[in-house]
N, C-alpha and C. Protein backbone atom coordinates (compact mmCIF):
# COMPACT_ATOMS: atom_id res chain seq x y z
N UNK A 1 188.32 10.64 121.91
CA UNK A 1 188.03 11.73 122.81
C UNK A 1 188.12 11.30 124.26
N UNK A 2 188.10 10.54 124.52
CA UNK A 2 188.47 9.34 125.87
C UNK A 2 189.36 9.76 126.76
N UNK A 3 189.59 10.65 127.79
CA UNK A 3 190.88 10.69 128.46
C UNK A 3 191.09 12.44 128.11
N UNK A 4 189.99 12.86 127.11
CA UNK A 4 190.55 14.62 126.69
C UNK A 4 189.64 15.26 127.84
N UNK A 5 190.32 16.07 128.42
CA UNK A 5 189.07 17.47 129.56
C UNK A 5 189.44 18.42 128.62
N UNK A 6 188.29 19.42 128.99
CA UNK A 6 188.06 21.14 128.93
C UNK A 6 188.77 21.48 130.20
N UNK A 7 189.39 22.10 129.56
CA UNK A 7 190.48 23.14 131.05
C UNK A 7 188.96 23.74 131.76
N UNK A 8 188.99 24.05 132.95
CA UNK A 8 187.67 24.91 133.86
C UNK A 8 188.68 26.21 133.30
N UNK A 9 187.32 27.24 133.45
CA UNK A 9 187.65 28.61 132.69
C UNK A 9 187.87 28.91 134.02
N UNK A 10 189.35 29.96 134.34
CA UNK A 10 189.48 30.77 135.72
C UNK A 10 188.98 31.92 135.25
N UNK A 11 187.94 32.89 135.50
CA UNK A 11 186.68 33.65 135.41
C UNK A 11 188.07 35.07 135.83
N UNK A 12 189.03 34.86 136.57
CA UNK A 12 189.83 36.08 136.92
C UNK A 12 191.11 36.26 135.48
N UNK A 13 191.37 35.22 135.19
CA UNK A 13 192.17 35.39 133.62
C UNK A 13 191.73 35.63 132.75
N UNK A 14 190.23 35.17 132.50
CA UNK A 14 189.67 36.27 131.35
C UNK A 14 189.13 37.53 131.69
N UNK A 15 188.97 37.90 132.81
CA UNK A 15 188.74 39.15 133.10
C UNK A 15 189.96 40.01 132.60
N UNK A 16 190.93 39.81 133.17
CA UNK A 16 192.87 40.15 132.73
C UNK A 16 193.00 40.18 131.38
N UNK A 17 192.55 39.17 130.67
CA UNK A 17 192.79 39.02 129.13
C UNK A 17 191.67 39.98 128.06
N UNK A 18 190.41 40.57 128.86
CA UNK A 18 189.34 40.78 128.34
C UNK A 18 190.15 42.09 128.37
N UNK A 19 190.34 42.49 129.54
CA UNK A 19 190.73 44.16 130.11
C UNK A 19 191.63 44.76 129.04
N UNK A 20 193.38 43.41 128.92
CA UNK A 20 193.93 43.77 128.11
C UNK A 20 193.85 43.93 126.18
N UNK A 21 192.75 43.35 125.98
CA UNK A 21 192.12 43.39 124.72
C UNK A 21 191.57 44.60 124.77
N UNK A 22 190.51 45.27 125.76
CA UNK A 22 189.64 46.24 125.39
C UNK A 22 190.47 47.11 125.48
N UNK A 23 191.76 47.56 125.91
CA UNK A 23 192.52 48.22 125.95
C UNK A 23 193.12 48.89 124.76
N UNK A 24 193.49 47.42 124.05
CA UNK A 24 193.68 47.53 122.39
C UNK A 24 192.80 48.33 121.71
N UNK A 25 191.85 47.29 122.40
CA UNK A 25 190.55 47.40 120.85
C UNK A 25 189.89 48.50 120.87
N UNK A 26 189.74 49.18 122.04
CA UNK A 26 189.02 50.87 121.84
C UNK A 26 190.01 51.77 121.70
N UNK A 27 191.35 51.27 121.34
CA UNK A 27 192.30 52.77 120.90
C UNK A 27 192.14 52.28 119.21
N UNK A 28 192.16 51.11 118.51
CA UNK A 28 191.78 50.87 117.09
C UNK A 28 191.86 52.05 116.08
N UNK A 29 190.60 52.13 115.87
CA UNK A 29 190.02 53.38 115.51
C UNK A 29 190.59 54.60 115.31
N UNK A 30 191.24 54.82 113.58
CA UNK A 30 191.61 56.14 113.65
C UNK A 30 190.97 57.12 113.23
N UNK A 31 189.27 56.58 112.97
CA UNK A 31 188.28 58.25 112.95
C UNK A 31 187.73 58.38 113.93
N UNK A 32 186.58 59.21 113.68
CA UNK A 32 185.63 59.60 115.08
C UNK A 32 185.99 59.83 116.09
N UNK A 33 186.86 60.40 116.36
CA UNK A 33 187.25 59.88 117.59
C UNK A 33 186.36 61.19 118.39
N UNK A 34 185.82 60.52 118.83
CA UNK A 34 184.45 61.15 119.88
C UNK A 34 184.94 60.45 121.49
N UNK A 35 184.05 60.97 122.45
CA UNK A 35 184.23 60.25 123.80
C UNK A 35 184.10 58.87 123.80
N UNK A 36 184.58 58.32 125.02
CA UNK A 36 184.41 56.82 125.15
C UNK A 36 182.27 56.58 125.44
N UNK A 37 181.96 57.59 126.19
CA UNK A 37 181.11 57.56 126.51
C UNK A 37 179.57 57.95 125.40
N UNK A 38 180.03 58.69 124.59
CA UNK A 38 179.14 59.30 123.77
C UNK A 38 179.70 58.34 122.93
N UNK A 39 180.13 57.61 122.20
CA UNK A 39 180.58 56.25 121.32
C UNK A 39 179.67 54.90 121.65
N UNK A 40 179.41 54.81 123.45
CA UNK A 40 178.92 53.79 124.11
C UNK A 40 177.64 54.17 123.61
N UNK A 41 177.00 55.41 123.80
CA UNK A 41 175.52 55.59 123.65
C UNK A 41 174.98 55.40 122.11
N UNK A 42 175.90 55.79 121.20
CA UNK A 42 175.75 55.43 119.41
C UNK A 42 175.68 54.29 119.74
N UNK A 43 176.26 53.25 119.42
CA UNK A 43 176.68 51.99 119.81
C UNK A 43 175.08 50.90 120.39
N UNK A 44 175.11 52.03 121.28
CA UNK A 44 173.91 50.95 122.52
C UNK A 44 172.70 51.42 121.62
N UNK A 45 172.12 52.52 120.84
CA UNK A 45 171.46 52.49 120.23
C UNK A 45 170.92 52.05 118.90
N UNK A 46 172.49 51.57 118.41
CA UNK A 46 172.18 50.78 117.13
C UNK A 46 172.27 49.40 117.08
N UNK A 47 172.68 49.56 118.62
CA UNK A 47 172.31 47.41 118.86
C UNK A 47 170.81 47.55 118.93
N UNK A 48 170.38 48.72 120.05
CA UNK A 48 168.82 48.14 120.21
C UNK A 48 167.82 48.95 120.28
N UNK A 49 168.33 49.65 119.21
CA UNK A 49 167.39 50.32 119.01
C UNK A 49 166.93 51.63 119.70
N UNK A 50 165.89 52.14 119.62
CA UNK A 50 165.16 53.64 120.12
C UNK A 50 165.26 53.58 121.64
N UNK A 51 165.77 54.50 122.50
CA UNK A 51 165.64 53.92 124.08
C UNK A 51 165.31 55.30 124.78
N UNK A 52 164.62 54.57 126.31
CA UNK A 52 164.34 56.71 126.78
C UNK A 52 165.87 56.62 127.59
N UNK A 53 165.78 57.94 127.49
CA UNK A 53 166.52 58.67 128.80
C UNK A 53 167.42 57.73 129.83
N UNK A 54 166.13 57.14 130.40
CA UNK A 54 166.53 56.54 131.76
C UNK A 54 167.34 55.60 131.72
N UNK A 55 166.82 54.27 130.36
CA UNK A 55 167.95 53.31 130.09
C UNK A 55 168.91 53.76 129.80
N UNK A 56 169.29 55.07 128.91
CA UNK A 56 170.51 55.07 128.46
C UNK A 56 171.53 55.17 129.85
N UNK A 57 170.63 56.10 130.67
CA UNK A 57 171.49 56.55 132.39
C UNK A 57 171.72 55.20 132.94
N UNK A 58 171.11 53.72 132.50
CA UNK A 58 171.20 52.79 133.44
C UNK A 58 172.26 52.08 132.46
N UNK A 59 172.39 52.12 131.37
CA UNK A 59 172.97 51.26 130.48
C UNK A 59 174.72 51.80 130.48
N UNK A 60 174.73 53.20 130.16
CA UNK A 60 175.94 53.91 130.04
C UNK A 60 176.80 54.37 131.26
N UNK A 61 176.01 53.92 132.55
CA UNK A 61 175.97 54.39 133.73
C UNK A 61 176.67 55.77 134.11
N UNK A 62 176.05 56.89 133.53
CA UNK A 62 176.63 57.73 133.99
C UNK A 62 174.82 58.89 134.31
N UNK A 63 174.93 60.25 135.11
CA UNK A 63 173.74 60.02 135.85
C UNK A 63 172.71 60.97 134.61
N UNK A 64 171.79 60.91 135.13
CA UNK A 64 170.43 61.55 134.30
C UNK A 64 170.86 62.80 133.73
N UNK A 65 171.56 63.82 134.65
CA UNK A 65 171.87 64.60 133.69
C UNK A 65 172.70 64.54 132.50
N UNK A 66 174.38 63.76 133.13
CA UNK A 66 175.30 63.67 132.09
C UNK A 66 174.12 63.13 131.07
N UNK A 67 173.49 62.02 130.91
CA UNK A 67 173.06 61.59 129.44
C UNK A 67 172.20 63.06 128.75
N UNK A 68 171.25 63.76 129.72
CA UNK A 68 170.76 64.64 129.12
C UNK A 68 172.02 65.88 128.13
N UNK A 69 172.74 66.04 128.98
CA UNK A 69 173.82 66.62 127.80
C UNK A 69 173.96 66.42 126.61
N UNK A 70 174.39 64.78 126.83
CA UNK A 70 175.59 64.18 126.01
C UNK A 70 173.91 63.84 124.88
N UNK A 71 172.96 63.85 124.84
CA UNK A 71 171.71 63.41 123.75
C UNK A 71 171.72 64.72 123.49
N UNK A 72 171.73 65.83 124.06
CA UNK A 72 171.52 67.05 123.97
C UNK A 72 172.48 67.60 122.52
N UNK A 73 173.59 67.20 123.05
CA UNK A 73 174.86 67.38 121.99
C UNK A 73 174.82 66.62 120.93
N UNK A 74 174.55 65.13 120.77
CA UNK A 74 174.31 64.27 119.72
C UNK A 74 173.45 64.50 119.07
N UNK A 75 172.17 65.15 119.23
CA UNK A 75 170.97 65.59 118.51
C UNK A 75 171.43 66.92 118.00
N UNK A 76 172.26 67.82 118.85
CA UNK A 76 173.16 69.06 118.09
C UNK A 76 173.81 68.85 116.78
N UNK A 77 174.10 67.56 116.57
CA UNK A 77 175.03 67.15 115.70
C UNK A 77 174.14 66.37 114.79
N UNK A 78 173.43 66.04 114.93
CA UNK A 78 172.54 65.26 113.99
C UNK A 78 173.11 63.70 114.13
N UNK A 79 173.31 62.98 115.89
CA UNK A 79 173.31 61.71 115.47
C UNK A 79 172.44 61.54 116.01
N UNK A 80 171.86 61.77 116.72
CA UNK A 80 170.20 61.34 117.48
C UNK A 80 169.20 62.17 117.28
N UNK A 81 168.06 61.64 117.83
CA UNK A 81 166.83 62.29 117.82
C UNK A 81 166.10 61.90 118.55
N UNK A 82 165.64 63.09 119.25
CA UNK A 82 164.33 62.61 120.10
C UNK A 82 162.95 62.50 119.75
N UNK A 83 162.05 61.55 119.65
CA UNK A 83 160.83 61.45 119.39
C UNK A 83 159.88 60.94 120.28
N UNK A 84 158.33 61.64 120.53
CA UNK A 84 157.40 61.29 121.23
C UNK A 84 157.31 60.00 121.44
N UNK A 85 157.10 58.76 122.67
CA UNK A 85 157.23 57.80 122.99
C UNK A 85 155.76 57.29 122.85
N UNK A 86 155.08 56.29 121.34
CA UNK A 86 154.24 56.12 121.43
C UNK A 86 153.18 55.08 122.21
N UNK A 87 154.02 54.98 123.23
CA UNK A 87 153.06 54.23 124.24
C UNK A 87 152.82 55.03 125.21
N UNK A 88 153.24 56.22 125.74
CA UNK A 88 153.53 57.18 126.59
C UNK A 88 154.07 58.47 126.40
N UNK A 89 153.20 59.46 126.12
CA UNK A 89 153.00 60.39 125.36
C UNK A 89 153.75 61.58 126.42
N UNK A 90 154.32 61.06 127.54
CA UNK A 90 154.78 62.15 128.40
C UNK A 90 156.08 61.53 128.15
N UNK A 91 157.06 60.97 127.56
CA UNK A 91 158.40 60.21 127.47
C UNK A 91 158.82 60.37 126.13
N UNK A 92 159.88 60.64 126.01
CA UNK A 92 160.44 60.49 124.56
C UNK A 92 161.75 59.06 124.39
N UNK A 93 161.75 58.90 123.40
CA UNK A 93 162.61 57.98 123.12
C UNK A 93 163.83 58.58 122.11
N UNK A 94 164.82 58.24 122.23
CA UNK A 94 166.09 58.63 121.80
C UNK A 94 166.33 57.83 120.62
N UNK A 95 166.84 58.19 119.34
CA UNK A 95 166.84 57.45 118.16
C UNK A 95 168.19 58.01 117.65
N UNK A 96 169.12 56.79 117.01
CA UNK A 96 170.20 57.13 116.24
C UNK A 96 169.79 57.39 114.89
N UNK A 97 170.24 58.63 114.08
CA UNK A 97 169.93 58.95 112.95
C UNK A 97 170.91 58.11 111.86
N UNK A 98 170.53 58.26 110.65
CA UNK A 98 171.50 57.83 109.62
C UNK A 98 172.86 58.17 109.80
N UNK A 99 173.39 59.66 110.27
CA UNK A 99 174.36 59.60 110.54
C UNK A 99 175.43 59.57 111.01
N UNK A 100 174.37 58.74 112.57
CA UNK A 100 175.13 58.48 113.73
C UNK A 100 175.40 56.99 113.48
N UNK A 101 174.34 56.05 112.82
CA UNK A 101 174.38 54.85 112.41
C UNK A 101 175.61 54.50 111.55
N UNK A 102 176.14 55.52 110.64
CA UNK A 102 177.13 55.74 109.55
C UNK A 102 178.42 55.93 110.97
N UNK A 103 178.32 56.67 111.81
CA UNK A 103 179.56 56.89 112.45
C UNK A 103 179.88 55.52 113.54
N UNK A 104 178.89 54.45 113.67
CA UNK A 104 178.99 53.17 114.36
C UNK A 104 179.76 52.27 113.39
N UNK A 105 178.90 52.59 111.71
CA UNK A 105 179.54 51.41 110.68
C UNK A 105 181.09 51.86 110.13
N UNK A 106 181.17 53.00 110.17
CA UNK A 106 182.72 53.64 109.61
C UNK A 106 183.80 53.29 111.00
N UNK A 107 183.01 53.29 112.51
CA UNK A 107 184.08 52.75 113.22
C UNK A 107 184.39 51.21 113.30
N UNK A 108 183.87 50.52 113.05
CA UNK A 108 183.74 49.23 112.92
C UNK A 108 184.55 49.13 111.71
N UNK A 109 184.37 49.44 110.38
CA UNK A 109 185.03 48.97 109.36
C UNK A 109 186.38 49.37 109.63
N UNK A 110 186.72 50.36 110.20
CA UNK A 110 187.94 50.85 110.30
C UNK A 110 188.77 49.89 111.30
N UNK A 111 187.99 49.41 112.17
CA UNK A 111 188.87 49.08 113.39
C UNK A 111 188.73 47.02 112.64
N UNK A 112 188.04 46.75 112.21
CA UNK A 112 188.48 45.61 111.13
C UNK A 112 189.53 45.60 110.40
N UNK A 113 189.76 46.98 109.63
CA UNK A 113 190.82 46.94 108.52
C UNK A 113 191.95 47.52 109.65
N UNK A 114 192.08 47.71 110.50
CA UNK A 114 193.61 47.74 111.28
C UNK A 114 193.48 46.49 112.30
N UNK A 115 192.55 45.66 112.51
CA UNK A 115 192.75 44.01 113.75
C UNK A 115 192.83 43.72 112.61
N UNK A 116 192.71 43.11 110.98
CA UNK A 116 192.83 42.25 110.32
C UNK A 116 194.54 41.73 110.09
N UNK A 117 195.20 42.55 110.07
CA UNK A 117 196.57 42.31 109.79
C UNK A 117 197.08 42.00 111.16
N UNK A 118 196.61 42.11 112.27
CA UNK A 118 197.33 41.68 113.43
C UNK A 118 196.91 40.43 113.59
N UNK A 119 195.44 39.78 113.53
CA UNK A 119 194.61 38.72 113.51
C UNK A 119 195.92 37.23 112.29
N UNK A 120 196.15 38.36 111.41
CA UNK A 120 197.08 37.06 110.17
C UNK A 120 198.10 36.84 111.15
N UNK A 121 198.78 37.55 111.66
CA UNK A 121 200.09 37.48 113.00
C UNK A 121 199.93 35.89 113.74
N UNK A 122 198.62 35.23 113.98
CA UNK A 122 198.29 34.46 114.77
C UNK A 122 198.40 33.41 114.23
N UNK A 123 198.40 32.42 115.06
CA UNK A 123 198.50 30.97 114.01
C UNK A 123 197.37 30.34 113.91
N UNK A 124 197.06 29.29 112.87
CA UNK A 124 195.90 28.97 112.72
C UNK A 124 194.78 28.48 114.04
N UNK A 125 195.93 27.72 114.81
CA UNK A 125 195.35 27.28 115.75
C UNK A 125 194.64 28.42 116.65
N UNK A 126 195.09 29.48 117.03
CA UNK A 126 194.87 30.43 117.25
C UNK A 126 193.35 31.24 116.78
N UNK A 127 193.64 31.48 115.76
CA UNK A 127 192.06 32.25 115.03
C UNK A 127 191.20 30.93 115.37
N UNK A 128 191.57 30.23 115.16
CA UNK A 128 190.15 28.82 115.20
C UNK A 128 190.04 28.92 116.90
N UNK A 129 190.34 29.03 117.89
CA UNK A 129 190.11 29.24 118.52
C UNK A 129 189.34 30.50 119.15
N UNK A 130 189.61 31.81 118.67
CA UNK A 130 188.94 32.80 118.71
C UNK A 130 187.50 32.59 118.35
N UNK A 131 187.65 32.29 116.94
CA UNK A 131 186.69 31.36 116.09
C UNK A 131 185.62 30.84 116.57
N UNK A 132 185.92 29.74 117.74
CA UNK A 132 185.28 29.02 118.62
C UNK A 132 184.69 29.46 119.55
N UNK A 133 185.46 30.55 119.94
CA UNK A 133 185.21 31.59 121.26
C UNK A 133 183.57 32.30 120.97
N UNK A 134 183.69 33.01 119.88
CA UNK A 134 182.49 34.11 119.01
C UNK A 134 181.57 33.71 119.85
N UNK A 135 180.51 32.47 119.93
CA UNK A 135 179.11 32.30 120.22
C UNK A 135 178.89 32.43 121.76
N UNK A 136 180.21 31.79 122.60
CA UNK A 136 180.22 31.99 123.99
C UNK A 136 180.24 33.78 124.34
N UNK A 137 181.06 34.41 123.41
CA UNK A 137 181.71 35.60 124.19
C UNK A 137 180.24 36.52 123.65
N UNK A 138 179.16 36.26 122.90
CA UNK A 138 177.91 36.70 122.13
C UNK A 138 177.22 36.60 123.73
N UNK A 139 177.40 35.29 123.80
CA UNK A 139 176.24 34.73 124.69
C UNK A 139 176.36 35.64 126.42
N UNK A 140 177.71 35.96 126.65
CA UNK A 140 177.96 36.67 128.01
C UNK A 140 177.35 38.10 127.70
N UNK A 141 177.83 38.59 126.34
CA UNK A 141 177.12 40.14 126.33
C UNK A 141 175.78 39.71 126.52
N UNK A 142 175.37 39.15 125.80
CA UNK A 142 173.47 38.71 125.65
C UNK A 142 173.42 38.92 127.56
N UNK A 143 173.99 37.88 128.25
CA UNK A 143 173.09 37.26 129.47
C UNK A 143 173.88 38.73 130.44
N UNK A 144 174.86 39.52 130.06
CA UNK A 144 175.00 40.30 131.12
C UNK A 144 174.07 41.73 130.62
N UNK A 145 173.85 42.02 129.74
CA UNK A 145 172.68 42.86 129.37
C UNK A 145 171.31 42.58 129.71
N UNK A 146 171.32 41.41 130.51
CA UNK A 146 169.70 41.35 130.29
C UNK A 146 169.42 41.51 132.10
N UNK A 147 167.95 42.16 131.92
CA UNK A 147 167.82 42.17 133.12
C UNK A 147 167.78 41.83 134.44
C-alpha cells in the first residue's frame, strides 16, 4: 500500500455526477407517477416518520401553504393523516398511511427492477465501487439532514 493515494474528492464533479444521476433516477419509475414534490413528502415521511406541518415546509421547501394543500390532497387520497400531536395538543402531526407507505415501497421496487439491468452493464470494478460508495453517500444524506 506504500506509494498508493486517495484521489482528493473535487466536491464540484460530484455535484455534476450526482445532478446527472438524479436526473436518471427520478424519471425510473413507471408507476405513481405523482408530483416530484408530493413523492418528496411520502418519502420524507416514511424515512422519519410522523412530522408537523412546519418541518414538512422546512424539509420540502416549499411554503406553509403549498404543504397545507399538498397534505390536504394526500389525506384526500388516503396517503396521510393528520393526528393530534401528543405533546402539544394545539399541533397535529402528519402520518403516512399504509397506503402511502405501499406507494414509497412499489416505487422503489420498481425503480430497482429497471437500475438492475443497467447496474449488470457495469463492470465489476465498477459496482464494487458504487459498493464502496453506499456508507459515505448514507453518511452525507444523514449529516445534510441534520440540523
Amino acid at each position: 500500500m506504500t506509494g498508493e493515494r486517495t484521489p482528493e474528492l473535487d466536491v464540484g464533479e460530484m455535484v455534476a455526477a450526482v445532478e446527472e444521476f438524479n436526473g436518471f433516477f427520478i424519471r425510473l419509475p413507471s408507476i405513481q407517477r405523482l408530483s416530484f414534490t408530493t413523492l418528496s413528502v411520502l418519502h420524507t415521511l416514511a424515512r422519519r416518520g410522523p412530522v408537523r406541518l412546519g418541518e414538512l415546509t422546512a424539509t420540502e421547501q416549499v411554503t406553509q401553504s403549498a404543504v397545507t394543500q399538498m397534505v390536504t390532497r394526500l389525506e384526500r387520497d388516503g396517503l396521510v393523516e393528520r393526528r393530534p400531536d401528543p405533546t402539544d395538543g394545539r399541533a397535529v402531526l402528519v402520518h403516512i398511511t399504509a397506503a402511502g407507505a405501499e406507494v414509497v415501497a412499489a416505487r422503489r421496487a420498481d425503480r430497482t427492477a429497471r437500475l438492475a439491468p443497467v447496474l449488470e452493464r457495469l463492470s465489476a470494478e465498477e459496482r464494487s465501487a458504487i459498493a464502496a460508495a453506499l456508507p459515505a453517500l448514507r453518511r452525507i444524506a444523514e449529516l445534510g439532514g441534520a440540523p
